[in-house]
C-alpha atoms as a PDB file:
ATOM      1  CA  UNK A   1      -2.743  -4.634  -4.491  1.00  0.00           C
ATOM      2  CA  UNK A   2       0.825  -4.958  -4.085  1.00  0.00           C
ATOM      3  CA  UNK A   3       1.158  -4.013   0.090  1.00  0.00           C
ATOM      4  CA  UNK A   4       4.714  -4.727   0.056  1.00  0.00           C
ATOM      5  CA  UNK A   5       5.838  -2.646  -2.785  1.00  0.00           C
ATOM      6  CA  UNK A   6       3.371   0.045  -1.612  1.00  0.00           C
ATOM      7  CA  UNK A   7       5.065  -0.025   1.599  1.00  0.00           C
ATOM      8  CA  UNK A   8       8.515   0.387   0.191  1.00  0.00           C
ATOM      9  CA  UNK A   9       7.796   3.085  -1.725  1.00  0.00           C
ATOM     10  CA  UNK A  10       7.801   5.265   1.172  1.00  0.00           C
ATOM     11  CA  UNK A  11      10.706   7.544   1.830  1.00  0.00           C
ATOM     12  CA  UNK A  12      13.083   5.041   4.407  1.00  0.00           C
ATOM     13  CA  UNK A  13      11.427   2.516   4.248  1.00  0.00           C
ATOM     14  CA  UNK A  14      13.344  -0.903   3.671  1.00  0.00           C
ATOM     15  CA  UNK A  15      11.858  -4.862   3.993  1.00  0.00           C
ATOM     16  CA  UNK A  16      13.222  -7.203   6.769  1.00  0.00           C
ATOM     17  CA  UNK A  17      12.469 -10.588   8.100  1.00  0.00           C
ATOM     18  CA  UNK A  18      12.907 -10.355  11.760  1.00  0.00           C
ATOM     19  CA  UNK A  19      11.457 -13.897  12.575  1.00  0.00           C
ATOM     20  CA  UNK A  20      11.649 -16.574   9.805  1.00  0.00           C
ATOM     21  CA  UNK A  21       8.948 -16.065   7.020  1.00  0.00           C
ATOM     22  CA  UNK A  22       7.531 -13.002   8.405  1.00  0.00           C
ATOM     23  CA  UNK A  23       7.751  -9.945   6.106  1.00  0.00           C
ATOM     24  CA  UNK A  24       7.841  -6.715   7.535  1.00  0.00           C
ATOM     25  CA  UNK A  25       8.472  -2.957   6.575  1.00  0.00           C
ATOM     26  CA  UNK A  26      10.180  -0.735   8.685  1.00  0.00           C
ATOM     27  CA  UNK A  27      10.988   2.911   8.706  1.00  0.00           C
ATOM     28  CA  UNK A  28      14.101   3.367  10.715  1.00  0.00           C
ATOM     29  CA  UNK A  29      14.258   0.566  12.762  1.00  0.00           C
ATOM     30  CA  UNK A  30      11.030   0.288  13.788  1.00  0.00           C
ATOM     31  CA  UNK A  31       8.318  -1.628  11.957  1.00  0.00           C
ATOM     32  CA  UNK A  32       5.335  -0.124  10.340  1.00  0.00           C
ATOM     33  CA  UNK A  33       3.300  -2.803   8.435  1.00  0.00           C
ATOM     34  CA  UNK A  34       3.953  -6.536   9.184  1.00  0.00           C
ATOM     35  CA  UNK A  35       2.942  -8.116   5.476  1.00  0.00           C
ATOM     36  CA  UNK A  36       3.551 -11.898   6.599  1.00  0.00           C
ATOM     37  CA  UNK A  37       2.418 -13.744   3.582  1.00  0.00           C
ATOM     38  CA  UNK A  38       0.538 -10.910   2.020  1.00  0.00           C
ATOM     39  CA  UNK A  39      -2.918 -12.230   2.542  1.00  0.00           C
ATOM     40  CA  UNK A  40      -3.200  -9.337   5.237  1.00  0.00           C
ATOM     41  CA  UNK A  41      -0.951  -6.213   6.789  1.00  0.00           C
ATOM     42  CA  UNK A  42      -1.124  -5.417   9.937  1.00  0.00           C
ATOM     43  CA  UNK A  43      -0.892  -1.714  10.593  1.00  0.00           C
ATOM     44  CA  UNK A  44      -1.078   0.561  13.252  1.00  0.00           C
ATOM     45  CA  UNK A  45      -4.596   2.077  13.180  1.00  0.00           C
ATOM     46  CA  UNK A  46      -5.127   3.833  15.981  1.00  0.00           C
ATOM     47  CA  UNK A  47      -3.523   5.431  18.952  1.00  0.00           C
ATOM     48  CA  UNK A  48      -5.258   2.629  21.294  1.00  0.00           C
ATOM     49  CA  UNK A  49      -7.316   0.187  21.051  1.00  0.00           C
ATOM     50  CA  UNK A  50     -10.516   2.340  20.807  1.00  0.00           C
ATOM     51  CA  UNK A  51      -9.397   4.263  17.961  1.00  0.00           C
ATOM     52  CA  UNK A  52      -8.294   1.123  16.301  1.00  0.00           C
ATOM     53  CA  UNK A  53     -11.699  -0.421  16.171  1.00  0.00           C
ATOM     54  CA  UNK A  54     -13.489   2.053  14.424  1.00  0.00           C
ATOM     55  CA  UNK A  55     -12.404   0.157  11.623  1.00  0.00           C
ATOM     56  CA  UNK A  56     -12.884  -3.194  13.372  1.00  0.00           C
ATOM     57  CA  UNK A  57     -16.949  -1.985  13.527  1.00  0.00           C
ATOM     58  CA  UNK A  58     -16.704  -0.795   9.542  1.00  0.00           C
ATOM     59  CA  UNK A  59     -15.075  -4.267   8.530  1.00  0.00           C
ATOM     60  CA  UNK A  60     -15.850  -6.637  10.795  1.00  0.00           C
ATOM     61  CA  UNK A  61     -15.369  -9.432   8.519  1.00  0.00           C
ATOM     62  CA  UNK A  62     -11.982  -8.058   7.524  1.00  0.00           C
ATOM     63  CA  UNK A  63     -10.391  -6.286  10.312  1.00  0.00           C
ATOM     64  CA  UNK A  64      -9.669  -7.760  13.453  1.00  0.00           C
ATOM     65  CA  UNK A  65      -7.359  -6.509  16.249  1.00  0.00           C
ATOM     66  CA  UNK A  66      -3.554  -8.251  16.130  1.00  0.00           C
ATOM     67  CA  UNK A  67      -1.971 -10.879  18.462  1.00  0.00           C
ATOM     68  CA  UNK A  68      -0.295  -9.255  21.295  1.00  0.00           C
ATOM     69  CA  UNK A  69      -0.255  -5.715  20.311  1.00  0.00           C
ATOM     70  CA  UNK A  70      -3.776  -5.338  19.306  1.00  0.00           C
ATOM     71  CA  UNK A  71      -3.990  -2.727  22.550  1.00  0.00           C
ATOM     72  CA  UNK A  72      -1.552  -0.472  21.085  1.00  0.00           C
ATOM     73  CA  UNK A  73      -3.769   0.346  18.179  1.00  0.00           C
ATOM     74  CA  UNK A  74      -2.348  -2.101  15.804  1.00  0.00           C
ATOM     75  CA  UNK A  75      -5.015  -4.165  13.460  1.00  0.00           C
ATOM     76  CA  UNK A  76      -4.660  -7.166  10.938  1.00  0.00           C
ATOM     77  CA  UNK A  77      -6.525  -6.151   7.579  1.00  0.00           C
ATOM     78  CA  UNK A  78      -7.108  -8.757   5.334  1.00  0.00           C
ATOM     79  CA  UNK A  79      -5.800  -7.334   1.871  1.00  0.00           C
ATOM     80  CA  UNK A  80      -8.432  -8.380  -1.387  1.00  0.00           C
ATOM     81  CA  UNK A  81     -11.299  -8.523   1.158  1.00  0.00           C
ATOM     82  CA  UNK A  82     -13.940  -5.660   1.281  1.00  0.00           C
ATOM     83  CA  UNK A  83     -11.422  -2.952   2.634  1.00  0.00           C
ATOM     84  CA  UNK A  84     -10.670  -1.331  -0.541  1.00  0.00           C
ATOM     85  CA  UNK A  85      -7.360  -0.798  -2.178  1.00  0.00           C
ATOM     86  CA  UNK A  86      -7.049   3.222  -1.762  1.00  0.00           C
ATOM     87  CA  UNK A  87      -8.177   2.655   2.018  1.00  0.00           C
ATOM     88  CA  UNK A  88      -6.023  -0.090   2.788  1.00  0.00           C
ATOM     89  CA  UNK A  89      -3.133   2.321   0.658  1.00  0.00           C
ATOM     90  CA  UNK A  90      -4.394   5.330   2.724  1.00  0.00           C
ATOM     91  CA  UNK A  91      -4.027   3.247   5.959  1.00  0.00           C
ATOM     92  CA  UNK A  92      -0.715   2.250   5.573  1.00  0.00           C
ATOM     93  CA  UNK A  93       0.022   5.954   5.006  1.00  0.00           C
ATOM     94  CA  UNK A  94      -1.092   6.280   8.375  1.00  0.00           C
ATOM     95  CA  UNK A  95       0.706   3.555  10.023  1.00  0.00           C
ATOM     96  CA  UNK A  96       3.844   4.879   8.256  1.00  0.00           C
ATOM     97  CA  UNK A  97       3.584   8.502   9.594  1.00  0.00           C
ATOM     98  CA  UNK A  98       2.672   7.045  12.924  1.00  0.00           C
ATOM     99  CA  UNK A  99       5.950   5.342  12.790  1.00  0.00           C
ATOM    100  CA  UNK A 100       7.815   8.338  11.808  1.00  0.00           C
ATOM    101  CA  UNK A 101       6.508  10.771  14.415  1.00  0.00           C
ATOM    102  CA  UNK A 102       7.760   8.342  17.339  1.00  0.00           C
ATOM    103  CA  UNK A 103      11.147   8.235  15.357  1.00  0.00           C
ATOM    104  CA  UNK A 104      13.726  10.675  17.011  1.00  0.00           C
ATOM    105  CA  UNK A 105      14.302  13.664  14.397  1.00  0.00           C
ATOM    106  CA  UNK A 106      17.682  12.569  13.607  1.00  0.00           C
ATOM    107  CA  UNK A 107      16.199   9.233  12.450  1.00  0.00           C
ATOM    108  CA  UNK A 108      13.458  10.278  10.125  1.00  0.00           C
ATOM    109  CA  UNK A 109      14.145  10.150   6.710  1.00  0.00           C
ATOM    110  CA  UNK A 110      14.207  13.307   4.798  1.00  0.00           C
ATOM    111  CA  UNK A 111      11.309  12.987   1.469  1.00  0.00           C
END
């Protein structure tokens, strides 16, 4: 699966490269999937850390909570592993709306 090109295909949604050889799509200006080198995505997958590792207990040799801001919900998922494409698609929907909602109204993009 292509996660990059998945992730710009939402409406607003536009690559950067904040820190040097780190991919990242953001909606706005906030980021909703850090790609990295595309061997995983990390996503927002929860509204906390307990909600987030849900999937940590389904994949545990695939999902793993991320560096730093792991207690905000967000998760690394390995992408080819045993999470399958329409989840890991379906997730990054998630992360994306999650994104959006925090977004003041005048900053969400109209699709």
């Amino acid at each position: 699966m292509d996660v990059l090109a998945y992730c710009l295909s939402k409406p607003g949604a536009r690559e950067d490269e904040p820190w040097e050889g780190d991919v990242v799509a953001k909606v706005g200006d906030k980021i909703f999937a850090f790609i990295g080198s595309g061997e995983s995505v990390g996503l927002k997958c929860g509204r906390d850390r307990a909600e987030a590792d849900e999937l940590v207990r389904v994949y545990p040799d695939d999902v793993e909570a991320s560096s730093y801001i792991g207690r905000f919900g967000w998760n690394r998922v390995r992408v080819g592993g045993k999470v399958p494409d329409d989840e890991l698609r379906e997730l990054i929907d998630i992360s994306y709306d999650a994104i959006v909602a925090k977004l003041p109204k005048s900053k969400r993009p109209q699709g």
